[in-house]
PDB file of N, CA and C in Angstrom:
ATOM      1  N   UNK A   1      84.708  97.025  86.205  1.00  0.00           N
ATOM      2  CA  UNK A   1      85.559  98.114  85.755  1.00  0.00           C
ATOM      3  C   UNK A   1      86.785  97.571  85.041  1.00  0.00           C
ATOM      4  N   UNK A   2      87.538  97.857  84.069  1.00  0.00           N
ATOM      5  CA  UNK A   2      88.197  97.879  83.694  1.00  0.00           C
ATOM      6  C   UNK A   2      89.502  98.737  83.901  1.00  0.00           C
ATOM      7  N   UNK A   3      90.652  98.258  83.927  1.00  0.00           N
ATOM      8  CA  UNK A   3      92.062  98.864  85.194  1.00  0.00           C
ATOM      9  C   UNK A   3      92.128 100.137  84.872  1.00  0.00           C
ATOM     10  N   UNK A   4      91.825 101.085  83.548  1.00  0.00           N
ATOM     11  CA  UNK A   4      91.657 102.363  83.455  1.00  0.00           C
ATOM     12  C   UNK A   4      90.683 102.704  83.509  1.00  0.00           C
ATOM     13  N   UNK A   5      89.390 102.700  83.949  1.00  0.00           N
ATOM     14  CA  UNK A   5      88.324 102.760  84.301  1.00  0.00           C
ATOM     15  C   UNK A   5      88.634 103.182  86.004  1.00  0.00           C
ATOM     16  N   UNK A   6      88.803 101.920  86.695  1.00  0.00           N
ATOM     17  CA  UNK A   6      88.764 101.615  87.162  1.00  0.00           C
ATOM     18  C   UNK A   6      90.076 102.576  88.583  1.00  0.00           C
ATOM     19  N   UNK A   7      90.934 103.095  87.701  1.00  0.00           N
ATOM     20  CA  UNK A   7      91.907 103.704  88.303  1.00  0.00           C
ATOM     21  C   UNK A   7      91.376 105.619  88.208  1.00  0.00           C
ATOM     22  N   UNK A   8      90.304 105.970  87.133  1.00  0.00           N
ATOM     23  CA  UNK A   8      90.176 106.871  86.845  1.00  0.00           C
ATOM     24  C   UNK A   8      88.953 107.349  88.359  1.00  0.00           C
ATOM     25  N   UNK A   9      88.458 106.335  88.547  1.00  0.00           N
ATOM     26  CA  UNK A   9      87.011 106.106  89.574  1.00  0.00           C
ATOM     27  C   UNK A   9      87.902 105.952  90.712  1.00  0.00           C
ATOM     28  N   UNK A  10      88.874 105.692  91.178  1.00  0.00           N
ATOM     29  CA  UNK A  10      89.817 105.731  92.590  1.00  0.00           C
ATOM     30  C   UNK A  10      90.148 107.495  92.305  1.00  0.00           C
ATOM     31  N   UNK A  11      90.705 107.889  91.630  1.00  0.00           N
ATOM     32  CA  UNK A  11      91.635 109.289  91.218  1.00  0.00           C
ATOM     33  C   UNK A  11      90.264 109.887  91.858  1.00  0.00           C
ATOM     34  N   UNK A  12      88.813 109.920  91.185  1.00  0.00           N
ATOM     35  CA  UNK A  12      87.754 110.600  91.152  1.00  0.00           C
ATOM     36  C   UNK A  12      87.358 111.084  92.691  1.00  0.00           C
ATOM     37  N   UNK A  13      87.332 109.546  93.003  1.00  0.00           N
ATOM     38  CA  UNK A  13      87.034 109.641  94.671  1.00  0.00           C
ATOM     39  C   UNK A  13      87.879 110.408  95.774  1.00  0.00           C
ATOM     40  N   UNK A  14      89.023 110.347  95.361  1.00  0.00           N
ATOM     41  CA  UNK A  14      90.683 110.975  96.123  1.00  0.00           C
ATOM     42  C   UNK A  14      90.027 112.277  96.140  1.00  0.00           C
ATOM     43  N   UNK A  15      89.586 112.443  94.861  1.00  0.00           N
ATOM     44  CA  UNK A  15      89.867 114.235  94.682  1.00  0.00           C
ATOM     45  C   UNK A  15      88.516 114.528  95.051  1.00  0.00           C
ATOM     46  N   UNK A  16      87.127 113.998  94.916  1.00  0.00           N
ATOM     47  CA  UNK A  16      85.944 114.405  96.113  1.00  0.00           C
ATOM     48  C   UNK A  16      86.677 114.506  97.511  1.00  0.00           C
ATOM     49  N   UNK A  17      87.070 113.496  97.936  1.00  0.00           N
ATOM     50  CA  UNK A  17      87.442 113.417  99.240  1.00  0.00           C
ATOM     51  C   UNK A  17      88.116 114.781  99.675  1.00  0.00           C
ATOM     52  N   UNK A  18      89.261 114.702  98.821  1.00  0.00           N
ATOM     53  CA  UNK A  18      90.452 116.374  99.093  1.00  0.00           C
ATOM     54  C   UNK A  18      89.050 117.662  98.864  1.00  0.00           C
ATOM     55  N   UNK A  19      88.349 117.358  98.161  1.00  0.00           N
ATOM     56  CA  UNK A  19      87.796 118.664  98.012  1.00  0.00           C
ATOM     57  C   UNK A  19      86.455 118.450  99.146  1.00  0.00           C
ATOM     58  N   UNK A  20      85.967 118.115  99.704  1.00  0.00           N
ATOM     59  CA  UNK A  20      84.711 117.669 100.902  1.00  0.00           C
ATOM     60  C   UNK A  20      85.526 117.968 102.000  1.00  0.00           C
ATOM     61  N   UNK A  21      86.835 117.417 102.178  1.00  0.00           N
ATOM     62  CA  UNK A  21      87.523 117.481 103.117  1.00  0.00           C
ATOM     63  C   UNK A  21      88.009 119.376 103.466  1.00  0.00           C
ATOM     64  N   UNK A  22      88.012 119.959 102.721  1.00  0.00           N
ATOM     65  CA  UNK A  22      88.679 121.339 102.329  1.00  0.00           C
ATOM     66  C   UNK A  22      86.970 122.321 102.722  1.00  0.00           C
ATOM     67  N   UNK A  23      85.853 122.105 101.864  1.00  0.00           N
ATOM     68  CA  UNK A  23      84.901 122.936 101.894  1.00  0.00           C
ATOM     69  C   UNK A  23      83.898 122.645 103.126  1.00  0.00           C
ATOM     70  N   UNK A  24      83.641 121.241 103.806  1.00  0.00           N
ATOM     71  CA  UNK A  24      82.931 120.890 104.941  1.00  0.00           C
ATOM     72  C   UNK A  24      83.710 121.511 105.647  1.00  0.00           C
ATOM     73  N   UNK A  25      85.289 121.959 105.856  1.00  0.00           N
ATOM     74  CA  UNK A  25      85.739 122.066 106.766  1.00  0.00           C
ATOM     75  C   UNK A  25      85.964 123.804 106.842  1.00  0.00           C
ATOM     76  N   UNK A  26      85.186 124.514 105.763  1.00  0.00           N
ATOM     77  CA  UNK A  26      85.113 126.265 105.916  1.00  0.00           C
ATOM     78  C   UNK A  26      85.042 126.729 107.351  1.00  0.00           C
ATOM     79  N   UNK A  27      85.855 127.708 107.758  1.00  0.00           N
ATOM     80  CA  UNK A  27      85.152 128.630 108.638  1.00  0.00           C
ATOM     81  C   UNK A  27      83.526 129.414 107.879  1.00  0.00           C
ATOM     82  N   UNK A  28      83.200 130.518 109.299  1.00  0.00           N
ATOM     83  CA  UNK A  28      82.120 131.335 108.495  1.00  0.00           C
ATOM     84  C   UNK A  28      83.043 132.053 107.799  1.00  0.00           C
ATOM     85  N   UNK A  29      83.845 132.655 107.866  1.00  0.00           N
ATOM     86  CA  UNK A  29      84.729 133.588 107.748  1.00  0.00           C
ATOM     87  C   UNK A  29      85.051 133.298 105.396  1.00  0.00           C
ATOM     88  N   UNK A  30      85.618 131.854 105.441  1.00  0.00           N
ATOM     89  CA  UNK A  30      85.826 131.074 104.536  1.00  0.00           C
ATOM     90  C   UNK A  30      84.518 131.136 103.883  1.00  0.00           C
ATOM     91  N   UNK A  31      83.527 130.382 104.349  1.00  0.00           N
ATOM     92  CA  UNK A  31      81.989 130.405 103.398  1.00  0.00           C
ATOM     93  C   UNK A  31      81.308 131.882 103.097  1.00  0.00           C
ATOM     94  N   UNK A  32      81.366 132.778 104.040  1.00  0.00           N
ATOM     95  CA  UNK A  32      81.128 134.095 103.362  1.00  0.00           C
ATOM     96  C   UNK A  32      81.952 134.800 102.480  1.00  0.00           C
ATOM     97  N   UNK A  33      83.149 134.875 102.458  1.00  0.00           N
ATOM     98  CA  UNK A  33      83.812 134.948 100.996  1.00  0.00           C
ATOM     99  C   UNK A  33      83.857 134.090 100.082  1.00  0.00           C
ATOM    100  N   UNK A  34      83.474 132.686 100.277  1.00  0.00           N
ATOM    101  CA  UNK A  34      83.177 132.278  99.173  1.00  0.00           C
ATOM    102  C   UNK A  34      81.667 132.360  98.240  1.00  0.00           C
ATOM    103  N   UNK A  35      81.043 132.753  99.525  1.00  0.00           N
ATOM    104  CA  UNK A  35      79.535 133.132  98.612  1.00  0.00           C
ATOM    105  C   UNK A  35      79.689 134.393  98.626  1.00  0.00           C
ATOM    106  N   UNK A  36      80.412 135.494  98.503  1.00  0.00           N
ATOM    107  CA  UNK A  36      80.253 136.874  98.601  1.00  0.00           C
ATOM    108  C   UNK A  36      81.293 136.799  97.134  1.00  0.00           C
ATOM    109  N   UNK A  37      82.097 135.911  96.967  1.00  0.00           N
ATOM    110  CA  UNK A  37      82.441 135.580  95.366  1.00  0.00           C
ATOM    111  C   UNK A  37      81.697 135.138  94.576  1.00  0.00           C
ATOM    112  N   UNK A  38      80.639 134.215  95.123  1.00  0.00           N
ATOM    113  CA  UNK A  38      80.109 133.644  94.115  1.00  0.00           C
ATOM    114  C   UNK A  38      78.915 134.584  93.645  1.00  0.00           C
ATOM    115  N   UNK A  39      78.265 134.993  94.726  1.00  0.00           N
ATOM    116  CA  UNK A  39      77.356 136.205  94.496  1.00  0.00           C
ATOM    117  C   UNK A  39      77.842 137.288  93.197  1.00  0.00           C
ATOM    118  N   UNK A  40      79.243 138.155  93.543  1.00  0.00           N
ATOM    119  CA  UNK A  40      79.622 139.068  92.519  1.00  0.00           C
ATOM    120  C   UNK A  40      79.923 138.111  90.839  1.00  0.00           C
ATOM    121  N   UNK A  41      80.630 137.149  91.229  1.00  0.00           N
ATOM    122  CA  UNK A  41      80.593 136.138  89.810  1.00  0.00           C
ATOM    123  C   UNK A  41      79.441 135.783  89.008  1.00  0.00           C
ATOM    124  N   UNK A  42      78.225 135.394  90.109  1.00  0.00           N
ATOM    125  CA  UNK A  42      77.140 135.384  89.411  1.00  0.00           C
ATOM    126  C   UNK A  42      75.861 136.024  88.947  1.00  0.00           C
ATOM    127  N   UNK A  43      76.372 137.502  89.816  1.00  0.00           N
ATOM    128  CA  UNK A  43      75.861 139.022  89.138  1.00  0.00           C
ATOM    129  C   UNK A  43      76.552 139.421  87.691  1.00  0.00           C
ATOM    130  N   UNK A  44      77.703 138.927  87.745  1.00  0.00           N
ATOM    131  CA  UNK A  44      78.608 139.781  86.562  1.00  0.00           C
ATOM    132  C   UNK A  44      77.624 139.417  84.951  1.00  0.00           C
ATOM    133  N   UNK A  45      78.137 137.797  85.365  1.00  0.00           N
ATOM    134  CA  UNK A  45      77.458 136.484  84.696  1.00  0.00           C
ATOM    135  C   UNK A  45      75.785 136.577  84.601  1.00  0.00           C
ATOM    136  N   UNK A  46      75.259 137.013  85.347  1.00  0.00           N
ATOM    137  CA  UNK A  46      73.791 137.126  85.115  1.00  0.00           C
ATOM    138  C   UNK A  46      73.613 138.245  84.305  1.00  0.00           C
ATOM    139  N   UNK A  47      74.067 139.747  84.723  1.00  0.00           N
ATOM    140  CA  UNK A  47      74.193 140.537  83.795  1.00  0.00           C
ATOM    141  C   UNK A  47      74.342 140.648  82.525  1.00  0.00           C
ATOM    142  N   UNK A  48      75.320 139.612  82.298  1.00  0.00           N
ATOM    143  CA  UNK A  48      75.792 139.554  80.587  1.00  0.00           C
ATOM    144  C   UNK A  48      74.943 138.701  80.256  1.00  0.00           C
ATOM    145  N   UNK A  49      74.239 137.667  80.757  1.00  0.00           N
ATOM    146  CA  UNK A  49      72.999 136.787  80.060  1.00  0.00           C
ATOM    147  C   UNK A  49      71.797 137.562  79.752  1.00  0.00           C
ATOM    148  N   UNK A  50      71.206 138.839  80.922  1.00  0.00           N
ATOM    149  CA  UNK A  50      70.449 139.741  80.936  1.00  0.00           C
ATOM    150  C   UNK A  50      70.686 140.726  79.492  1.00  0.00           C
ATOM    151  N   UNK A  51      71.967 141.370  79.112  1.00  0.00           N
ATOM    152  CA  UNK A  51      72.160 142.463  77.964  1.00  0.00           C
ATOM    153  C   UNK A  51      71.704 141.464  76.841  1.00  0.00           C
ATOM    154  N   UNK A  52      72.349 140.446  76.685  1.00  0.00           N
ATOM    155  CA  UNK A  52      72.423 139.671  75.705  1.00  0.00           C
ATOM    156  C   UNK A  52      70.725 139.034  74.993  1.00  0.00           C
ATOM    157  N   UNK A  53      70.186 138.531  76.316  1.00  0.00           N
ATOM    158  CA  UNK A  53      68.849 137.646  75.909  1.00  0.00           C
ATOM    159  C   UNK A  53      67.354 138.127  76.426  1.00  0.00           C
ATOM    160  N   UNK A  54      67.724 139.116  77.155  1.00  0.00           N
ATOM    161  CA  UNK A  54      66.296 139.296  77.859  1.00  0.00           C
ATOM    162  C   UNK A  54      66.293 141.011  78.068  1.00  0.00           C
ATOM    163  N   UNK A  55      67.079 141.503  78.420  1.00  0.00           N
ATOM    164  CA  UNK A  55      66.879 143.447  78.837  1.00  0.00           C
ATOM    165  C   UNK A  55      65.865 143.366  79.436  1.00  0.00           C
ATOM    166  N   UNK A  56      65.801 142.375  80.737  1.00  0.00           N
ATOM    167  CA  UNK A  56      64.612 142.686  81.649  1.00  0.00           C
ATOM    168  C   UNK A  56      65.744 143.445  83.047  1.00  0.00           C
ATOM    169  N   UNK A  57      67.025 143.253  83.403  1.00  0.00           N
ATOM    170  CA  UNK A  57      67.751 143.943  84.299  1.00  0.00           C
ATOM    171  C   UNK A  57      67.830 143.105  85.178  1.00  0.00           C
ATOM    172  N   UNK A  58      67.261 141.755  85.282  1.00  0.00           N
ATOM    173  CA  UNK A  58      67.000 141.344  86.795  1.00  0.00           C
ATOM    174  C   UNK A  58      67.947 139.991  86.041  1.00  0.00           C
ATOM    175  N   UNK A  59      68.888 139.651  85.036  1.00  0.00           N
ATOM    176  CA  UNK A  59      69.852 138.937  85.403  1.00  0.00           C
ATOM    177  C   UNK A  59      70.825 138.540  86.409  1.00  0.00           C
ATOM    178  N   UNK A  60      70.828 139.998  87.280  1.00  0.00           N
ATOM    179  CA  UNK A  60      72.231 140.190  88.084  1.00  0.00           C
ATOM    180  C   UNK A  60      72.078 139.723  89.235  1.00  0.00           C
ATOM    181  N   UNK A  61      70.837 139.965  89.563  1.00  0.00           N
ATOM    182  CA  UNK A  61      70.090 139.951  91.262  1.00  0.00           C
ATOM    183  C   UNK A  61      69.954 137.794  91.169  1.00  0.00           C
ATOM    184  N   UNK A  62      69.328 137.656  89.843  1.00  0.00           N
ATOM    185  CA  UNK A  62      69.556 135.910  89.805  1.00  0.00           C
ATOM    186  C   UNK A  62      70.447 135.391  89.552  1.00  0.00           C
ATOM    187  N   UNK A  63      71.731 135.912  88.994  1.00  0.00           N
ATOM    188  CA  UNK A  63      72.496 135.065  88.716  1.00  0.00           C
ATOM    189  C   UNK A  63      73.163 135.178  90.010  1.00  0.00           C
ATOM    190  N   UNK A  64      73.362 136.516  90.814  1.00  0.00           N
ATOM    191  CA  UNK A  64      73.861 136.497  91.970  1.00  0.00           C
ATOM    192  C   UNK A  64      73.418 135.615  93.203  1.00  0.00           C
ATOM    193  N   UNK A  65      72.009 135.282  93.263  1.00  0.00           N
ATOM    194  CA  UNK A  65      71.321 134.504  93.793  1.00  0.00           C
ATOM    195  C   UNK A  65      71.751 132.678  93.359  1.00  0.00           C
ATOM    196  N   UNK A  66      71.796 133.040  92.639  1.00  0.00           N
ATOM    197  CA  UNK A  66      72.155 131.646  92.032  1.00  0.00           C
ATOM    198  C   UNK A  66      73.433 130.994  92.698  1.00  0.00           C
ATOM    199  N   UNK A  67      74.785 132.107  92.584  1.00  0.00           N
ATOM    200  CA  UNK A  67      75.916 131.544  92.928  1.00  0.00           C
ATOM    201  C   UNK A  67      75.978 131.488  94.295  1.00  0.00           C
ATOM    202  N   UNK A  68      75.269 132.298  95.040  1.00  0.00           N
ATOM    203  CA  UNK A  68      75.557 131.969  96.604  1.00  0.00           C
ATOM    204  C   UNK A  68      74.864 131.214  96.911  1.00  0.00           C
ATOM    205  N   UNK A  69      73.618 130.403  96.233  1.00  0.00           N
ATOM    206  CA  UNK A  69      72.690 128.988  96.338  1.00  0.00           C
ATOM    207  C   UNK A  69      73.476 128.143  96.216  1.00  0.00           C
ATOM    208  N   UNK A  70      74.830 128.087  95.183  1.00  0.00           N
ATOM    209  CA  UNK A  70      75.464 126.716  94.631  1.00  0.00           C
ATOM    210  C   UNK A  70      76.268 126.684  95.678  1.00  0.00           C
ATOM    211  N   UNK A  71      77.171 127.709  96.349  1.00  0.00           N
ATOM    212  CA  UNK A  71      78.301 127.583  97.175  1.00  0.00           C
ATOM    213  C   UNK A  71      77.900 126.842  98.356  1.00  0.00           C
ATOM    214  N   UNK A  72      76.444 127.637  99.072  1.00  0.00           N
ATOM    215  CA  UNK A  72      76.290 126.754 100.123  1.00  0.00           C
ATOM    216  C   UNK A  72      75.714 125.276  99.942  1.00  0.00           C
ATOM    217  N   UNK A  73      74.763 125.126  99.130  1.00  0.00           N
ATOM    218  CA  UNK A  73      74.354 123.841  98.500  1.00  0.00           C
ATOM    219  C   UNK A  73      75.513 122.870  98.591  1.00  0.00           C
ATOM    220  N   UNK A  74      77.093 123.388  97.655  1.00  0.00           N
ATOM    221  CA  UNK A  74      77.889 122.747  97.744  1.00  0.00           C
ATOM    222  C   UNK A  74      78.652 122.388  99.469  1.00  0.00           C
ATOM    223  N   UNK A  75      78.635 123.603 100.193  1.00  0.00           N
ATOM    224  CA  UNK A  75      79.248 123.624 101.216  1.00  0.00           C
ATOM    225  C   UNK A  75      78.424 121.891 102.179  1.00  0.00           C
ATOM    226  N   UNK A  76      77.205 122.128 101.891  1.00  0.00           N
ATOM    227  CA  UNK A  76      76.445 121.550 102.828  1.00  0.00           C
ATOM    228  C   UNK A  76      76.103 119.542 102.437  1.00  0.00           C
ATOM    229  N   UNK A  77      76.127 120.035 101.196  1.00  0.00           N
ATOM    230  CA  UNK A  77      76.469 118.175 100.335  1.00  0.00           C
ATOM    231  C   UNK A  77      78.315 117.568 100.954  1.00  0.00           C
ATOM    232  N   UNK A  78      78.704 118.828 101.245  1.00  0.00           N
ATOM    233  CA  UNK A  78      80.559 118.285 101.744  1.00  0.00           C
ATOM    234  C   UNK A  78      80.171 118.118 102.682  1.00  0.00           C
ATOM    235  N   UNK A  79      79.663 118.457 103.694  1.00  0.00           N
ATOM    236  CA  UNK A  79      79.571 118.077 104.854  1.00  0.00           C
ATOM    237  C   UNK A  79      78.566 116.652 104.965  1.00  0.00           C
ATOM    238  N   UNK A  80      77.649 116.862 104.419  1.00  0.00           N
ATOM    239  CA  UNK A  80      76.524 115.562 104.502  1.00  0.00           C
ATOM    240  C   UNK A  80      77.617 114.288 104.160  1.00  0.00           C
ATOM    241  N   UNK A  81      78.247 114.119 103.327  1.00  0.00           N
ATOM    242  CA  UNK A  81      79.142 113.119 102.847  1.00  0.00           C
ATOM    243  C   UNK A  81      80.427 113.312 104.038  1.00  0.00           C
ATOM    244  N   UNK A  82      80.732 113.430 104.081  1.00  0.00           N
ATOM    245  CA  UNK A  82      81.495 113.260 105.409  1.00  0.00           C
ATOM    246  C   UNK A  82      81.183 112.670 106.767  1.00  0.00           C
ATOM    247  N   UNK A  83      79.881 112.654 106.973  1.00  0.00           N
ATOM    248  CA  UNK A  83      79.320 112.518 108.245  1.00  0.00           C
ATOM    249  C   UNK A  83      78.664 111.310 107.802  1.00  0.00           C
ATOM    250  N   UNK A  84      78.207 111.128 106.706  1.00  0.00           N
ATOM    251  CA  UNK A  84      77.914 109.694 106.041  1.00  0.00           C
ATOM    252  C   UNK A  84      79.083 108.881 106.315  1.00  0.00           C
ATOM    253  N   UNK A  85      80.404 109.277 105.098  1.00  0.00           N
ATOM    254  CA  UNK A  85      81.592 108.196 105.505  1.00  0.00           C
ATOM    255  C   UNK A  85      82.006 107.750 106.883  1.00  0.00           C
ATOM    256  N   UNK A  86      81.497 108.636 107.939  1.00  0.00           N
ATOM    257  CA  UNK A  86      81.808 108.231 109.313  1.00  0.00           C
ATOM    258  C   UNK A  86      81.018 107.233 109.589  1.00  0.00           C
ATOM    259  N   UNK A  87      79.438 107.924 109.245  1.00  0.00           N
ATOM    260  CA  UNK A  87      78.844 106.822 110.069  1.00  0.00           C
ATOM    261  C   UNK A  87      78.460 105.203 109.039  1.00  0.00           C
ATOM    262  N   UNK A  88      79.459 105.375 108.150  1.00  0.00           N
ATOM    263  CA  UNK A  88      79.860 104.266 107.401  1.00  0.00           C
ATOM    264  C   UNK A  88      80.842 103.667 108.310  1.00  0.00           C
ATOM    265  N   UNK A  89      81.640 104.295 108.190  1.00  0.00           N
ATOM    266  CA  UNK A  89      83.108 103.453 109.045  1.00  0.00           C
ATOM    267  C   UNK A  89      82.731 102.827 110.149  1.00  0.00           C
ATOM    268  N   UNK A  90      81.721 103.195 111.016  1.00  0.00           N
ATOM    269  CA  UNK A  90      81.668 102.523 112.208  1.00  0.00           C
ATOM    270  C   UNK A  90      80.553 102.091 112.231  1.00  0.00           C
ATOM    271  N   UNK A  91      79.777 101.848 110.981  1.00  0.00           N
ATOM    272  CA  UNK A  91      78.604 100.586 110.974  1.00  0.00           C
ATOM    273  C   UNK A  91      79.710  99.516 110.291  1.00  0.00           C
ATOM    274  N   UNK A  92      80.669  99.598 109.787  1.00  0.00           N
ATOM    275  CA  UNK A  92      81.263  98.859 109.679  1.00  0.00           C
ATOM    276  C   UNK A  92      82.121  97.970 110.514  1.00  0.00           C
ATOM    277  N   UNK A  93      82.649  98.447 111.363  1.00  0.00           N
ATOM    278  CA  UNK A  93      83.333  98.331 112.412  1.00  0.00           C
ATOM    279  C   UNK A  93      82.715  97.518 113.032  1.00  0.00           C
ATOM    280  N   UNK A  94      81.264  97.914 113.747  1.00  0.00           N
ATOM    281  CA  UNK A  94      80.771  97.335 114.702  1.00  0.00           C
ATOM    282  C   UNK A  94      79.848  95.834 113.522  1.00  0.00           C
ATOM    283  N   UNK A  95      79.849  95.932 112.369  1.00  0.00           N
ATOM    284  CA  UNK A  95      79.275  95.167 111.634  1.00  0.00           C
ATOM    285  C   UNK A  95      78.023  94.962 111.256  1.00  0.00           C
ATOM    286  N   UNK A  96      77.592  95.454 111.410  1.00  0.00           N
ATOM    287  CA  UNK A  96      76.031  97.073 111.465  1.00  0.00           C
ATOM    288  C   UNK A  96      75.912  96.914 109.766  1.00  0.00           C
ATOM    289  N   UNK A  97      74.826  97.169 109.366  1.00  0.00           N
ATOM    290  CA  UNK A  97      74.166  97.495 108.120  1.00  0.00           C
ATOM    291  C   UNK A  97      74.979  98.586 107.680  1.00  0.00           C
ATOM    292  N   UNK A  98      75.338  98.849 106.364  1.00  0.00           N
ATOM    293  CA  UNK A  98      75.686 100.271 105.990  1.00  0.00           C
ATOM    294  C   UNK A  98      74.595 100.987 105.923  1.00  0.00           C
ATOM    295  N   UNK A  99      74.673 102.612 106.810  1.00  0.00           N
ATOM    296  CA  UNK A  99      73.458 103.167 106.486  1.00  0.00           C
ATOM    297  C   UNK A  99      73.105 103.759 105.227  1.00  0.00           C
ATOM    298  N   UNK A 100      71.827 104.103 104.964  1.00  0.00           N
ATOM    299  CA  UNK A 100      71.799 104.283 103.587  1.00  0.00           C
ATOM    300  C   UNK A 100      72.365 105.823 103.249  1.00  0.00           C
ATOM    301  N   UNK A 101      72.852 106.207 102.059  1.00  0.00           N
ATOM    302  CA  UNK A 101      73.234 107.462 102.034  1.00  0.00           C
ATOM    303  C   UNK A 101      72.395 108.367 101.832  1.00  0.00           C
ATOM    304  N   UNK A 102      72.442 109.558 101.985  1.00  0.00           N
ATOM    305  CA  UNK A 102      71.775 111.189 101.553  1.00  0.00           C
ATOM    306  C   UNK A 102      70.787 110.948 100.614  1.00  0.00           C
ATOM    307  N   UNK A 103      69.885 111.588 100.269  1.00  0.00           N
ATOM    308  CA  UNK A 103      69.295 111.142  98.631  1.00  0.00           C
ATOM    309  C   UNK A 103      69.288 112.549  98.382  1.00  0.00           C
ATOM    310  N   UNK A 104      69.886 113.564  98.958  1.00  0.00           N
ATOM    311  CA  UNK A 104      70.649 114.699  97.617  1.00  0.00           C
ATOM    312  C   UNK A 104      71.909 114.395  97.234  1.00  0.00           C
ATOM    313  N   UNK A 105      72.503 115.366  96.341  1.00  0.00           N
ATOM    314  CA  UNK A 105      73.736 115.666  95.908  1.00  0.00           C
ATOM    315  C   UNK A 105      74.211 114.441  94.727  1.00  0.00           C
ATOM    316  N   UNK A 106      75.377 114.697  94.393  1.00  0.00           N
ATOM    317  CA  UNK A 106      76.211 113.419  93.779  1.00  0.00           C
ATOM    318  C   UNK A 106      76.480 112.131  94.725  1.00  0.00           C
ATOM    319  N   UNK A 107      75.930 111.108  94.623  1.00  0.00           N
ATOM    320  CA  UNK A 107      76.931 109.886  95.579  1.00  0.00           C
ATOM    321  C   UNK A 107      77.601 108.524  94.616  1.00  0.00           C
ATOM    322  N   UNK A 108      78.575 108.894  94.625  1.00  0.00           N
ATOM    323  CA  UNK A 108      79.315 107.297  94.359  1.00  0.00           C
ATOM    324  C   UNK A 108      80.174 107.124  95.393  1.00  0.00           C
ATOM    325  N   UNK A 109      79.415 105.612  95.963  1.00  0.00           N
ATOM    326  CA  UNK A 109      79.395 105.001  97.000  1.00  0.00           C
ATOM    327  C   UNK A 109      80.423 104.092  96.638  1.00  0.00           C
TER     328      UNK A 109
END
């Protein structure tokens, strides 16, 4: 890496972390308004892809489907990475193999 490279890939990680740290840590309360947003966002949004490209009507019901797929998808990759970095830290600790990570989601390890 190169020192701006290299500082941009620390910044990157900070701000996964702040944000994994924030959404693994939802109540239900928290994750159902956030998929009960993402749902109406991605009805609105499906709708207008529906008038626009298809006039079949069933944009709304998928795009709505769609956004409450991404929220928890997302909810549940924050948590998987979290419970990874733990059981990183203390294969480390004890001097243990790192275990291997998730093979969904984004990982830079």
């Amino acid at each position: 890496f190169s020192f701006g490279r290299r500082q941009n890939h620390m910044r990157h990680i900070g701000n996964r972390e702040a944000f994994d740290a924030h959404v693994a840590h939802m109540s239900d309360d928290e994750l159902r308004a956030a998929t009960g947003a993402a749902a109406v966002f991605g009805g609105i949004l499906g709708s207008l892809l529906d008038i626009r490209l298809w006039a079949r009507e069933k944009g709304g019901r998928v795009g709505s489907e769609a956004g409450v797929g991404l929220v928890k998808n997302v909810h549940v990759q924050s948590r998987d990475r979290i419970a990874y970095e733990e059981r990183k830290r203390v294969a480390m600790e004890r001097g243990e193999p790192i275990p291997e990570p998730p093979k969904h989601g984004s990982w830079i390890v």
